[in-house]
N, C-alpha and C. Protein backbone atom coordinates (compact mmCIF):
# COMPACT_ATOMS: atom_id res chain seq x y z
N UNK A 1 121.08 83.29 148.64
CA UNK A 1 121.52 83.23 147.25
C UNK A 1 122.11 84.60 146.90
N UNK A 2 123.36 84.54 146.40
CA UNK A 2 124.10 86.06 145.82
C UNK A 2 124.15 85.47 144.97
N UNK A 3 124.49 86.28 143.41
CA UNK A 3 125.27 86.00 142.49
C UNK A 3 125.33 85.13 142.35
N UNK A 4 123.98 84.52 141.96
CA UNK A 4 123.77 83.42 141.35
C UNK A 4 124.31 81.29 142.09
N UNK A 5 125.35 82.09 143.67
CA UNK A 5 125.90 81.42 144.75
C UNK A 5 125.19 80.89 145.55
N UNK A 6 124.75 79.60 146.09
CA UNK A 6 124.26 79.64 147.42
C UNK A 6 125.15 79.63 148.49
N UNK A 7 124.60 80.42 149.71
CA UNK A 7 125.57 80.64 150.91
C UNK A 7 124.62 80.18 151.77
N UNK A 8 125.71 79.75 152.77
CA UNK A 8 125.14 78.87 154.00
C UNK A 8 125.74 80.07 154.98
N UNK A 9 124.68 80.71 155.68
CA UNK A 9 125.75 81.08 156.85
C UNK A 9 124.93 80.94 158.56
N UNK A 10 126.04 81.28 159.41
CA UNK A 10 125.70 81.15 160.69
C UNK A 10 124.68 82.36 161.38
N UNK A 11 124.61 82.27 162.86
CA UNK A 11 123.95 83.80 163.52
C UNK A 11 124.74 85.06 162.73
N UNK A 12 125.56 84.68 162.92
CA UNK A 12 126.53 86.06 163.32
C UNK A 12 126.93 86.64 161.59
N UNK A 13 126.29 86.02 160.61
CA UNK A 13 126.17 86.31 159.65
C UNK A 13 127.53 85.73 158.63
N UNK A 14 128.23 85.01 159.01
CA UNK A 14 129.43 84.32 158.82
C UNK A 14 128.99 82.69 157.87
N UNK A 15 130.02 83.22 156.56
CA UNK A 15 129.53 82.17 156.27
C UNK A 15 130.36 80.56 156.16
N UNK A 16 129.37 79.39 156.46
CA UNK A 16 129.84 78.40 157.07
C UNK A 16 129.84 77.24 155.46
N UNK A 17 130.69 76.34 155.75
CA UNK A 17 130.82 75.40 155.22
C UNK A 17 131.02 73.57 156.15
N UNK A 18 130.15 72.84 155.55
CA UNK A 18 129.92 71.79 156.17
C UNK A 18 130.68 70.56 155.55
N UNK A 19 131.01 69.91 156.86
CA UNK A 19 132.49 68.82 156.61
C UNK A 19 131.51 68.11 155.86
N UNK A 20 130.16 68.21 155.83
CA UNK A 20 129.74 66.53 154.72
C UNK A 20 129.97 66.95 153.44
N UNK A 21 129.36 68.58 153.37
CA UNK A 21 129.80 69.17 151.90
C UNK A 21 130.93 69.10 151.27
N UNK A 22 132.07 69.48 151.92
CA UNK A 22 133.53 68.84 152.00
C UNK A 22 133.40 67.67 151.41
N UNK A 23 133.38 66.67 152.21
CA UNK A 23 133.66 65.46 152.09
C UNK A 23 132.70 64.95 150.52
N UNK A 24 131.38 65.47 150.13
CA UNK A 24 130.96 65.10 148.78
C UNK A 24 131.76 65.46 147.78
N UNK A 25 132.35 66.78 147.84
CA UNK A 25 133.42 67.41 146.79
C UNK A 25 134.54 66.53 146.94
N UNK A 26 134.93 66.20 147.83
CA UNK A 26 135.97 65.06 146.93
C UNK A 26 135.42 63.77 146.78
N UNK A 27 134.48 63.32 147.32
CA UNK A 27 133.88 62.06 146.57
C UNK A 27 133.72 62.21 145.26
N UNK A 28 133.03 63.39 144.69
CA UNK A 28 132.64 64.00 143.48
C UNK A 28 134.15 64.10 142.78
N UNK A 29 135.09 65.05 143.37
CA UNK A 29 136.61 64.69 142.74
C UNK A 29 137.31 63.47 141.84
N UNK A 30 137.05 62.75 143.09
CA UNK A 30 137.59 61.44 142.94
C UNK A 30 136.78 60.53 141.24
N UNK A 31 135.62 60.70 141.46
CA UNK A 31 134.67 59.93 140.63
C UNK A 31 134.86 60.22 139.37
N UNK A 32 135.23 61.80 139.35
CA UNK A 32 135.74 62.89 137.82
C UNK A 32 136.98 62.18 137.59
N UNK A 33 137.58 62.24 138.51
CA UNK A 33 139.28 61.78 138.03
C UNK A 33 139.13 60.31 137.25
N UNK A 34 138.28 59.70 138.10
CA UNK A 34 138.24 57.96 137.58
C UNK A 34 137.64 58.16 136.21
N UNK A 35 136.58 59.01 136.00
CA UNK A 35 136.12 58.83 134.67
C UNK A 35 136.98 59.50 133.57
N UNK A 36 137.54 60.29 134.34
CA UNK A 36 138.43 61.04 133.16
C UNK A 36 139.51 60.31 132.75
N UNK A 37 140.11 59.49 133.32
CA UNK A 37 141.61 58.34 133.69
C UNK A 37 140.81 57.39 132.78
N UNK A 38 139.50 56.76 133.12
CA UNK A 38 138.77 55.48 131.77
C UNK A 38 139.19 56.13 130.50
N UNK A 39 138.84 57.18 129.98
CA UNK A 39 138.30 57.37 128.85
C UNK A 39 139.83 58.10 128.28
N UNK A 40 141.03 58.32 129.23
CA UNK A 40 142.11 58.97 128.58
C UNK A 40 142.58 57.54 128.49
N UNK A 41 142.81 56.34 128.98
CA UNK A 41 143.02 55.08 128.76
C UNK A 41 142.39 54.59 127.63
N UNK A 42 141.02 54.69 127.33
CA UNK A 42 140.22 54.45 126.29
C UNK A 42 140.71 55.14 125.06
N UNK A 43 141.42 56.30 124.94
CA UNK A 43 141.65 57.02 123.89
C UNK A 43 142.96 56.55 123.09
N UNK A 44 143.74 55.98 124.25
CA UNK A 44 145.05 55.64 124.20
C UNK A 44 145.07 54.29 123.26
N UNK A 45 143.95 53.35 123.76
CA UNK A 45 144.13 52.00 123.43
C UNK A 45 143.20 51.96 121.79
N UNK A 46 142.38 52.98 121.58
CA UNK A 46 142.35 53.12 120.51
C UNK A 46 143.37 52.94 119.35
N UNK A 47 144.32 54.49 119.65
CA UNK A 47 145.93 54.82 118.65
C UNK A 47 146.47 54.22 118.42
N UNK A 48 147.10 52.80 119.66
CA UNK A 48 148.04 52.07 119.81
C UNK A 48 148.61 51.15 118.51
N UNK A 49 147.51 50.78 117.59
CA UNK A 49 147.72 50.20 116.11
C UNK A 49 148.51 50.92 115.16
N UNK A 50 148.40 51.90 115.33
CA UNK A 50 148.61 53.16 114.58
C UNK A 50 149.95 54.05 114.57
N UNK A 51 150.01 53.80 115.73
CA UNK A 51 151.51 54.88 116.47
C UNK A 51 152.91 54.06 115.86
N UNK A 52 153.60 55.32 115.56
CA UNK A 52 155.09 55.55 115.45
C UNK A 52 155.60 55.13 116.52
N UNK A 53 157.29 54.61 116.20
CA UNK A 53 158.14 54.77 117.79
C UNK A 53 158.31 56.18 118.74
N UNK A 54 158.50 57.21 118.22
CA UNK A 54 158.16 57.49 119.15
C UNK A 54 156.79 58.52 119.70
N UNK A 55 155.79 57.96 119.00
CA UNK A 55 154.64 58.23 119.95
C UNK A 55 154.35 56.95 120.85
N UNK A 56 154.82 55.95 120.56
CA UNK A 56 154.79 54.85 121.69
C UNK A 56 155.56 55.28 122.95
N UNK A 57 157.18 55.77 122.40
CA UNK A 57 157.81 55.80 123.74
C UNK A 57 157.02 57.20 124.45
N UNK A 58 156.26 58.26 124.46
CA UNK A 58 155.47 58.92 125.11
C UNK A 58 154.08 58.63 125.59
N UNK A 59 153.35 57.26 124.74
CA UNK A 59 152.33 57.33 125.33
C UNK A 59 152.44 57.19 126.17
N UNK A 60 153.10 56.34 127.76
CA UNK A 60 152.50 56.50 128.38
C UNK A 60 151.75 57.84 129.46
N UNK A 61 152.86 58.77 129.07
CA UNK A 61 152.14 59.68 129.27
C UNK A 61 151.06 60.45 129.22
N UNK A 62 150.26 59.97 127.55
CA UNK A 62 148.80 60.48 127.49
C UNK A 62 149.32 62.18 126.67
N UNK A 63 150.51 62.17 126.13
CA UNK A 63 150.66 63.13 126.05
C UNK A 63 150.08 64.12 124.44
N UNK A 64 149.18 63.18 123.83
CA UNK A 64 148.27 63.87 122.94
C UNK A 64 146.61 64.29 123.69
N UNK A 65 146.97 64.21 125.10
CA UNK A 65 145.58 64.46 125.28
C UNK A 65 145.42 65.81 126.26
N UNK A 66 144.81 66.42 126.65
CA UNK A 66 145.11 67.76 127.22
C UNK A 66 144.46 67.75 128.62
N UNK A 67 144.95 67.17 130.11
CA UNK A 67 144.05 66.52 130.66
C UNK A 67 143.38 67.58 131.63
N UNK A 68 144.13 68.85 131.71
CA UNK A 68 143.64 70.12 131.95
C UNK A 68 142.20 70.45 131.40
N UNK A 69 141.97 70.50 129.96
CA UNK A 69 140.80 70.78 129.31
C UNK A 69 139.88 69.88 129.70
N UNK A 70 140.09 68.70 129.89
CA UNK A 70 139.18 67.15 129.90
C UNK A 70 138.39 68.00 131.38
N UNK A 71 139.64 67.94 132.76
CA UNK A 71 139.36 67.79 134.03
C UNK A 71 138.01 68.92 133.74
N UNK A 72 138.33 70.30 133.33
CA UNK A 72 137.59 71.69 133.61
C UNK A 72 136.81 71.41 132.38
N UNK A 73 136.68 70.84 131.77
CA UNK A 73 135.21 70.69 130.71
C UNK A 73 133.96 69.73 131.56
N UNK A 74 134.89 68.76 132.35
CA UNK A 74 134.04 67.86 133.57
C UNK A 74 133.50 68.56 134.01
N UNK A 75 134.22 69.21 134.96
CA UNK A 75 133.59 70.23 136.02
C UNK A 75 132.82 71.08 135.89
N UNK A 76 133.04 71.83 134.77
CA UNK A 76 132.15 72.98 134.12
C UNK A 76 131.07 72.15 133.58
N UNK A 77 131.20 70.76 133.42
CA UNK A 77 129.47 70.68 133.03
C UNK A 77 129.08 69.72 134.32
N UNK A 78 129.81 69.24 135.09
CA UNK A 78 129.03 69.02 136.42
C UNK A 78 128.45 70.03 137.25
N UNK A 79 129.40 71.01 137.32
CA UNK A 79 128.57 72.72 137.85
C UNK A 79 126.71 72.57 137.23
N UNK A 80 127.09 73.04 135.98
CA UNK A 80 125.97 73.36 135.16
C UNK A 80 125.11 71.93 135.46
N UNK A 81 125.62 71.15 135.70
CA UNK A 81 124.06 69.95 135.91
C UNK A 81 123.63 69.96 137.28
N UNK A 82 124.10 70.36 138.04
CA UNK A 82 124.37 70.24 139.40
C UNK A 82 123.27 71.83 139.30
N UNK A 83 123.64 72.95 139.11
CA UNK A 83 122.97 73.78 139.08
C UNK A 83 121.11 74.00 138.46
N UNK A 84 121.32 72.86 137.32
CA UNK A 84 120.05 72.58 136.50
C UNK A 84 119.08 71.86 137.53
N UNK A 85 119.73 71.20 138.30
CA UNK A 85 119.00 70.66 139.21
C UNK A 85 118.64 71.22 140.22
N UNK A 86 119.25 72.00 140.96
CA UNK A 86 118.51 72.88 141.95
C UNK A 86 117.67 73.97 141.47
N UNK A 87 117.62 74.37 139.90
CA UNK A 87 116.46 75.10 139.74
C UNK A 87 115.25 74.54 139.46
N UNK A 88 115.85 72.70 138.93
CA UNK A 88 114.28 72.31 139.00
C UNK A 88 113.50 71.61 139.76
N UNK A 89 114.11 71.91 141.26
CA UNK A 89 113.64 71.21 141.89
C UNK A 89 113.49 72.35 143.44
């Protein structure tokens, strides 16, 4: 543990990363994206009564929603739960 990091490393003091670990981070990716894609769909089909021409001709872009903030507000609180859990356990 550094800085608050856990490190995995080898003999030689090198530190290693494991293809399953890999491979959970984008399972974990993937699962963020899907939930984030429901609920920017969900937001959309809300407005749709509501909207002007042309906020129709942009929705489909999603372009009142900021999907930058959405993705890294995910992540930043999957970190933090992800972290809550290895201290209590």
């Amino acid at each position: 543990m550094d800085a608050g990091y856990v490190h995995t490393q080898d003999q030689q003091g090198g530190y290693v990363m494991y293809d399953e670990a890999l491979n959970d981070l984008k399972e974990l990716e993937t699962e963020l994206l899907l939930v984030a894609s429901h609920y920017t769909e969900k937001e959309k089909s809300h407005k749709e009564g509501s909207e002007s021409n042309i906020d129709q001709d942009w929705g489909w872009a999603h372009a009142g929603v900021d999907r930058f903030a959405v993705l890294y507000d995910m992540w930043t609180w999957e970190a933090t739960l992800l972290e809550n859990k290895r201290q209590f356990f």
